[in-house]
Protein backbone atom coordinates (compact mmCIF):
# COMPACT_ATOMS: atom_id res chain seq x y z
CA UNK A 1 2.89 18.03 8.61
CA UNK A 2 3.36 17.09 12.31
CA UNK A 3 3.83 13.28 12.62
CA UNK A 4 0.70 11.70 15.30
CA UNK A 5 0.86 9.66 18.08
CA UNK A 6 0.13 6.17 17.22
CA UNK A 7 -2.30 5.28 19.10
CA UNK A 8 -3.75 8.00 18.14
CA UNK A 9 -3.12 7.19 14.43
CA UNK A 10 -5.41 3.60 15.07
CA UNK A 11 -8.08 5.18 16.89
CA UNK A 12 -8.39 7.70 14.05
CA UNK A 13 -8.52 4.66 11.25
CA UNK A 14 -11.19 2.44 12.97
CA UNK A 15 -13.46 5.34 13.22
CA UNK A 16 -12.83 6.36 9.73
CA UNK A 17 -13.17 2.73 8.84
CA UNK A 18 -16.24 2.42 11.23
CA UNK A 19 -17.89 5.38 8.97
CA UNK A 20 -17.03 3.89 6.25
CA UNK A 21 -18.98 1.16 6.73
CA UNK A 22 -21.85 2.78 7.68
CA UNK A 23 -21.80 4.93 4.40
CA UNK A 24 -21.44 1.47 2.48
CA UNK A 25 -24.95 0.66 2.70
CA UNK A 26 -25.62 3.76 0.36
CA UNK A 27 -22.86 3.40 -2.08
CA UNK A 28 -21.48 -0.12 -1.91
CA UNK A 29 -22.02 -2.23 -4.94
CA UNK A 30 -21.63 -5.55 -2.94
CA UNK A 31 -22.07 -6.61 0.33
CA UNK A 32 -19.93 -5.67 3.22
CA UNK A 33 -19.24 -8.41 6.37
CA UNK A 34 -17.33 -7.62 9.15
CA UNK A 35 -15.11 -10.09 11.09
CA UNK A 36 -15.80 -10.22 14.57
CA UNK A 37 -12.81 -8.10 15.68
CA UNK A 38 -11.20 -4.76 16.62
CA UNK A 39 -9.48 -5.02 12.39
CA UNK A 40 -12.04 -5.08 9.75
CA UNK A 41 -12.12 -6.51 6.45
CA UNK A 42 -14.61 -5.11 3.24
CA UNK A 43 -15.65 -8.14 0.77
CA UNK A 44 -14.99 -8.88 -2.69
CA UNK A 45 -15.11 -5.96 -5.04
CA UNK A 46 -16.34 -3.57 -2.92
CA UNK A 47 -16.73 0.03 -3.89
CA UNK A 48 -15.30 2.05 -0.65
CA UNK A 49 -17.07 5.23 -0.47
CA UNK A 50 -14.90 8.11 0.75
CA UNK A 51 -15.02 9.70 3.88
CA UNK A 52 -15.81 13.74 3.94
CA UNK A 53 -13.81 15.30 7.13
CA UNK A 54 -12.49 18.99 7.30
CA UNK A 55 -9.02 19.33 6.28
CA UNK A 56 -6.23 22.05 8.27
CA UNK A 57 -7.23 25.00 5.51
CA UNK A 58 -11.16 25.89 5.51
CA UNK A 59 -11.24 26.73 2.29
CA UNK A 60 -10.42 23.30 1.57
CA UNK A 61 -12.11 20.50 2.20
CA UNK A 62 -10.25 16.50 1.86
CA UNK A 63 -11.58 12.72 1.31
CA UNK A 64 -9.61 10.95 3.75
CA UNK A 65 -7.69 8.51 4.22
CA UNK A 66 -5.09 10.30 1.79
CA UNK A 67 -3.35 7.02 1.32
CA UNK A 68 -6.27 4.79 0.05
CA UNK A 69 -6.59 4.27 -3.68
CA UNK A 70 -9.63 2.50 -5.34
CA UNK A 71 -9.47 -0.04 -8.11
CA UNK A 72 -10.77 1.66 -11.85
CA UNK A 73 -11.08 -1.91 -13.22
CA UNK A 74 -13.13 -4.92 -12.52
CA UNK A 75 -11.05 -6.95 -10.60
CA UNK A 76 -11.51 -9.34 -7.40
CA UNK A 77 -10.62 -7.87 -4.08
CA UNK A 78 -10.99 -8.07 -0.57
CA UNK A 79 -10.25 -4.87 1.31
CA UNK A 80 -8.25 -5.60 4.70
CA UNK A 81 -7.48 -3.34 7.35
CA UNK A 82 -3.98 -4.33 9.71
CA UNK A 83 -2.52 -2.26 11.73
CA UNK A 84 -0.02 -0.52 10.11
CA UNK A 85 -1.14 -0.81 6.66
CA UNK A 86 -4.07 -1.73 4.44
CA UNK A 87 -4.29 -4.19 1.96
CA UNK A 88 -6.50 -4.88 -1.02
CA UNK A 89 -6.35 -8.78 -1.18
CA UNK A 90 -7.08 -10.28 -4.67
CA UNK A 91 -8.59 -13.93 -4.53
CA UNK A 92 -7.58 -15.30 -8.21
CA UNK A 93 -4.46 -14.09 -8.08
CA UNK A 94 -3.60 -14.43 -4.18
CA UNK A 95 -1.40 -11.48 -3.81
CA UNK A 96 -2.22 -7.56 -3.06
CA UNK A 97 -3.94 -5.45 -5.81
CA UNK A 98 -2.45 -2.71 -3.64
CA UNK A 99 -0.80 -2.06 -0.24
CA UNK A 100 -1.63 1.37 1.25
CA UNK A 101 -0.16 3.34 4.67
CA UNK A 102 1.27 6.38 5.95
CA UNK A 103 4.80 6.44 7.37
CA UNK A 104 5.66 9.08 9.61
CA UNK A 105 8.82 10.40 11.13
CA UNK A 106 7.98 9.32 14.47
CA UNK A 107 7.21 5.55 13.19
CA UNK A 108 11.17 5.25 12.26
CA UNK A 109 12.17 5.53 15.83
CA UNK A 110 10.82 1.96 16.93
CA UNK A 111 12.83 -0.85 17.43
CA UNK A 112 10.59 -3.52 17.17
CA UNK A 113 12.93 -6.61 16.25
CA UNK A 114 11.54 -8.34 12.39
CA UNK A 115 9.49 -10.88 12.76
CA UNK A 116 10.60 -13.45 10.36
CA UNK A 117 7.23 -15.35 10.33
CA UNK A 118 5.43 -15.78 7.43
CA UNK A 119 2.03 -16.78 8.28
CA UNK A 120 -1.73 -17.33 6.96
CA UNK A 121 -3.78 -13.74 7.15
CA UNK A 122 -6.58 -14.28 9.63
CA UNK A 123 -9.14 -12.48 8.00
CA UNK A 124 -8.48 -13.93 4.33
CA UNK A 125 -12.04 -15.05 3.19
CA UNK A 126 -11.14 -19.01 2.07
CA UNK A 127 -8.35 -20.67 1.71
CA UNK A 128 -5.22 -18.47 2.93
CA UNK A 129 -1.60 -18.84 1.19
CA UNK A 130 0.60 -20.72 3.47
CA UNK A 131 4.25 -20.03 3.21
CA UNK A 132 4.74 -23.58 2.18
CA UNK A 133 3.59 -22.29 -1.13
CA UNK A 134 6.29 -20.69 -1.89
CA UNK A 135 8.67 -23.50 -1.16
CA UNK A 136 11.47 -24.22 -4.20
CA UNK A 137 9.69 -21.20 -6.14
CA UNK A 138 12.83 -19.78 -6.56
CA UNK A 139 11.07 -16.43 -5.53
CA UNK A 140 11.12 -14.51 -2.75
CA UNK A 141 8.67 -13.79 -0.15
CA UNK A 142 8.39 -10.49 -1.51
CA UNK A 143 6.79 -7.93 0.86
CA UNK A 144 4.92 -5.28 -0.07
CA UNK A 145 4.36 -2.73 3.07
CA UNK A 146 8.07 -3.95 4.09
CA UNK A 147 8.64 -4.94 7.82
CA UNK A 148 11.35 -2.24 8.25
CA UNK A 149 8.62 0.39 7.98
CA UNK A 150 6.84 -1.15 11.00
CA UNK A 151 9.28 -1.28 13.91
CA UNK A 152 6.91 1.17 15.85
CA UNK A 153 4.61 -1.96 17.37
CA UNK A 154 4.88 -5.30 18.02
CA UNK A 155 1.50 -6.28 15.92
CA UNK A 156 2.15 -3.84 13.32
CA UNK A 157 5.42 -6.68 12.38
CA UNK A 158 3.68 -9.19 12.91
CA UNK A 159 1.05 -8.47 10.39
CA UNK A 160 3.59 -7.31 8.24
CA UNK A 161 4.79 -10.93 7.25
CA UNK A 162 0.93 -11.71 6.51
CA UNK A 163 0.85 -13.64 3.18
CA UNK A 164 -1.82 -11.13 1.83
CA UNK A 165 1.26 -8.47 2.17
CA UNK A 166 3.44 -10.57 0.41
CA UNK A 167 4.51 -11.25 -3.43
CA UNK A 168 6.45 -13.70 -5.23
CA UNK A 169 10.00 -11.60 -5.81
CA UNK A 170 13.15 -12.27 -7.86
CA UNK A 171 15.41 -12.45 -5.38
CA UNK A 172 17.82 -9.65 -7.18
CA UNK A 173 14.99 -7.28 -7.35
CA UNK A 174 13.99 -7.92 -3.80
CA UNK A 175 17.54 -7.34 -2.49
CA UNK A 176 18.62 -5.03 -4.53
CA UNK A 177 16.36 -2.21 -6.35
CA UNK A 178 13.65 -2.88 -4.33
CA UNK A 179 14.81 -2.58 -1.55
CA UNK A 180 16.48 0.84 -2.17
CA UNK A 181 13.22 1.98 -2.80
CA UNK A 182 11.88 1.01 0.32
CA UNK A 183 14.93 2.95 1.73
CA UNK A 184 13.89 5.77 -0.05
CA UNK A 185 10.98 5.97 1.38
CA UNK A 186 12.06 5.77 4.50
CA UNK A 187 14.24 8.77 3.73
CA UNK A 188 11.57 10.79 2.74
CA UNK A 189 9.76 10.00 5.81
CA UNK A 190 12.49 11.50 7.94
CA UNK A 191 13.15 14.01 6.05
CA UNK A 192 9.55 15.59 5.63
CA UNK A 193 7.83 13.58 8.27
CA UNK A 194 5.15 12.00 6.98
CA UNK A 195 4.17 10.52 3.35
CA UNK A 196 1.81 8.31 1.70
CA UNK A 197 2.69 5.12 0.25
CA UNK A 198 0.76 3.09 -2.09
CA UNK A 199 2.62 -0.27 -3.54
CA UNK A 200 1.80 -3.50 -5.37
CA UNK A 201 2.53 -5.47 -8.43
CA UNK A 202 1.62 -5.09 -12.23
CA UNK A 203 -0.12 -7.86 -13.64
CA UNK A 204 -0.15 -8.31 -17.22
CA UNK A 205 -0.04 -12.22 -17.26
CA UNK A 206 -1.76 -14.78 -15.36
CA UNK A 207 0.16 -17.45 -16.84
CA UNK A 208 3.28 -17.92 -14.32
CA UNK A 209 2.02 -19.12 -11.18
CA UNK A 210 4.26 -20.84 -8.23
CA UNK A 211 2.49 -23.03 -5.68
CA UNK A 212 1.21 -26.84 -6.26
CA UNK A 213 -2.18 -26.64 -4.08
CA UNK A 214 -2.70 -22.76 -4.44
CA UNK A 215 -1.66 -20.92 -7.41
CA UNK A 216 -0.19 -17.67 -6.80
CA UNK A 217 0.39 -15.21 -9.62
CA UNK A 218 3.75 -14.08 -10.36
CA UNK A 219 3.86 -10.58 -10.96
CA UNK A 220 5.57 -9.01 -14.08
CA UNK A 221 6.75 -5.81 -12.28
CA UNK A 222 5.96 -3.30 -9.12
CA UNK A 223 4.79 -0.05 -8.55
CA UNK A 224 4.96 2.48 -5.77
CA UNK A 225 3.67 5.36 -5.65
CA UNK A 226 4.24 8.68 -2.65
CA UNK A 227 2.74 11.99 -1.51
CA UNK A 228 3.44 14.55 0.97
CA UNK A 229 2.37 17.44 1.61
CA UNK A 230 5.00 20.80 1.20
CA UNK A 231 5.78 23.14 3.52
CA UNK A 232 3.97 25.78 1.33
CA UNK A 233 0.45 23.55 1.81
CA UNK A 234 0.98 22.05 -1.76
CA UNK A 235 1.48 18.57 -2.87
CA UNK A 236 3.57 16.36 -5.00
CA UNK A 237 3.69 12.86 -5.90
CA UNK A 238 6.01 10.36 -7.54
CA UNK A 239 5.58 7.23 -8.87
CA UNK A 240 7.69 4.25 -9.72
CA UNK A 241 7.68 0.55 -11.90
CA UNK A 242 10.34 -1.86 -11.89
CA UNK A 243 10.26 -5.16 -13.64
CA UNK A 244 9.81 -8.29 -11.62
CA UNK A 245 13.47 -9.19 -12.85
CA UNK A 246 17.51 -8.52 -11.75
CA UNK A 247 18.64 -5.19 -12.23
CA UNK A 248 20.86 -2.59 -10.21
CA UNK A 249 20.22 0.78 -11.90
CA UNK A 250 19.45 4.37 -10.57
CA UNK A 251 15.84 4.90 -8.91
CA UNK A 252 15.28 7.78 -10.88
CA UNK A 253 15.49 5.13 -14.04
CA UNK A 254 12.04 3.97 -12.63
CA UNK A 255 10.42 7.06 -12.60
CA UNK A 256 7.28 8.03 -13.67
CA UNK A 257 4.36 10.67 -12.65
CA UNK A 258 1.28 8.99 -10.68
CA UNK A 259 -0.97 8.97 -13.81
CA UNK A 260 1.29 7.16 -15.98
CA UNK A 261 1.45 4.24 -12.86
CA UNK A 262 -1.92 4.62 -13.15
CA UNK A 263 -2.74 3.65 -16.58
CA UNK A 264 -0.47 0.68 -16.31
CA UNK A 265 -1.88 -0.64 -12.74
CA UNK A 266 -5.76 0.06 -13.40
CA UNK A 267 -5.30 1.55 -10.17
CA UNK A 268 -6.59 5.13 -9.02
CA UNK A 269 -4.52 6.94 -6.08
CA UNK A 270 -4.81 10.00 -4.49
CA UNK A 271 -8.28 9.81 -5.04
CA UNK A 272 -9.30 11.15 -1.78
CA UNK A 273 -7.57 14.14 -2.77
CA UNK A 274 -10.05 17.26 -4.18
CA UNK A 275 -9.86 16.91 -7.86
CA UNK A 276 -8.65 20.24 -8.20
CA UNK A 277 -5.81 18.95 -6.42
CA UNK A 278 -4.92 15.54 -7.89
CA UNK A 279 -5.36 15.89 -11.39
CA UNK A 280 -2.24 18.66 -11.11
CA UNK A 281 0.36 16.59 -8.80
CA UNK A 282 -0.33 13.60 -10.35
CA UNK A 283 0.11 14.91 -14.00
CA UNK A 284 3.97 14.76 -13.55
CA UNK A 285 6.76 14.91 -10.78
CA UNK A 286 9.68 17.28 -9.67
CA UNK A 287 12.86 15.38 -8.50
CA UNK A 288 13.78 17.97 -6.14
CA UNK A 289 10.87 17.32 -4.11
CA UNK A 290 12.25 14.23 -3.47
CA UNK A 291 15.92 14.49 -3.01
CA UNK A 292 16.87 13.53 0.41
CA UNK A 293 19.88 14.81 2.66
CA UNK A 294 21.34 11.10 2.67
């Protein structure tokens, strides 16, 4: 798959977005409202109906974008789209229900220096997390889509220390497991370039909270999930959890296939996918498709 341009790449997501929205009046269970700028934000648990385009093959025809999953549970949600990623913002719990993006080959090359800045989201509906929040937590400001995967542009950074990206992290995890994940995929970008990344945390208690003014969830574990596309045309996916707690152990202890990340994040991926498609890559995963040269 040939890695695009990247202005390119935001052209093509507004007007994908921009359909989207105009398809929402038919198949949206909630209402839709637009901020008034050039990013665009979907309401509360709203149903995103997909997008039909022609794919490459014409026998074939794909829901795009790839990347995009769609929440198979009731849960709050606020559906934000940045720059380099796209966020489904949950209001009770004030962290992502998912993070979704595509990372191409040509992305790596930037050199964008990180940002640092941890700052409100701008087009949070209410009251935003501030970073203050997360002062004497002893977590991390975990992040999500992580800022090393957005050197490419200067706003792409920036909005990748949005608090809406972010997650309360053991620091361990964040430093150390984690974060060779996020290598990984960075890897794999290189390598085949370009894959889809969908990442968040697992919920499973509401309980443990950090913050005195807002309460932010702390999340038991995290998921991500990729897919590429093969050389032959085909796909594959991979999935992985890790517990929300110090550890230093091989990735491939953290494997699972996209369904089982699926039944434990109420959380469907690869849904834009033809069915025919997705219901055999996600049924289980093949480590050499995702051995790198490093």
């Amino acid at each position: 798959m040939v890695a695009r341009k990247k202005t390119n790449k935001r052209y093509y997501r507004l007007i994908v977005w921009f359909v989207v929205l105009v398809a929402g009046g038919v198949y949206a269970l909630s209402r839709i409202q637009m901020p008034s700028s050039q990013e665009q934000a979907v309401n509360a648990n709203q149903t995103i109906a997909p997008v039909i385009l022609p794919s490459p093959d014409p026998e074939v025809t794909f829901l795009l974008p790839l990347e995009l999953p769609q929440l198979i549970v009731e849960r709050n949600q606020q559906v934000i789209v940045h720059t380099g990623y796209t966020v489904s913002y949950n209001h009770d719990w004030r962290i992502p229900n998912w993070v979704a993006y595509e990372l191409t080959d040509q992305e790596l090359i930037g050199d964008q220096e990180r940002s640092n800045r941890f700052v409100p989201d701008p087009l949070v509906e209410g009251d935003p997390v501030v970073t203050k929040d997360y002062s004497n937590s002893g977590y991390d400001r975990g992040h999500m889509a992580p800022a090393a995967d957005m050197k490419w542009s200067e706003q792409a950074m920036k909005e990748s220390f949005y608090l809406t990206n972010i997650c309360p992290q053991n620091h361990n995890n964040n430093a150390g497991d984690w974060k060779d994940l996020e290598e990984m995929g960075r890897d794999l970008a290189h390598q085949y370039n370009s894959i889809y990344i969908c990442c968040g945390p697992i919920v499973t208690d509401v309980s443990t909270t950090i913050g005195t003014v807002r309460k932010i969830v702390v999340p038991q574990a995290f998921y991500k999930v990729f897919l590429r596309q093969k050389a032959d045309g085909s796909w594959t996916s991979i999935g992985f959890v890790m517990p929300n707690a110090p550890g230093n152990r091989p990735l491939m202890t953290y494997m699972l296939s996209v369904d089982e990340v699926e039944q434990q994040t109420g959380i469907d991926f690869f849904y834009n996918l033809p069915d025919s498609i997705e219901n055999i890559v996600e049924s289980d995963y093949t480590i050499s498709d995702w051995t790198t040269s490093k």
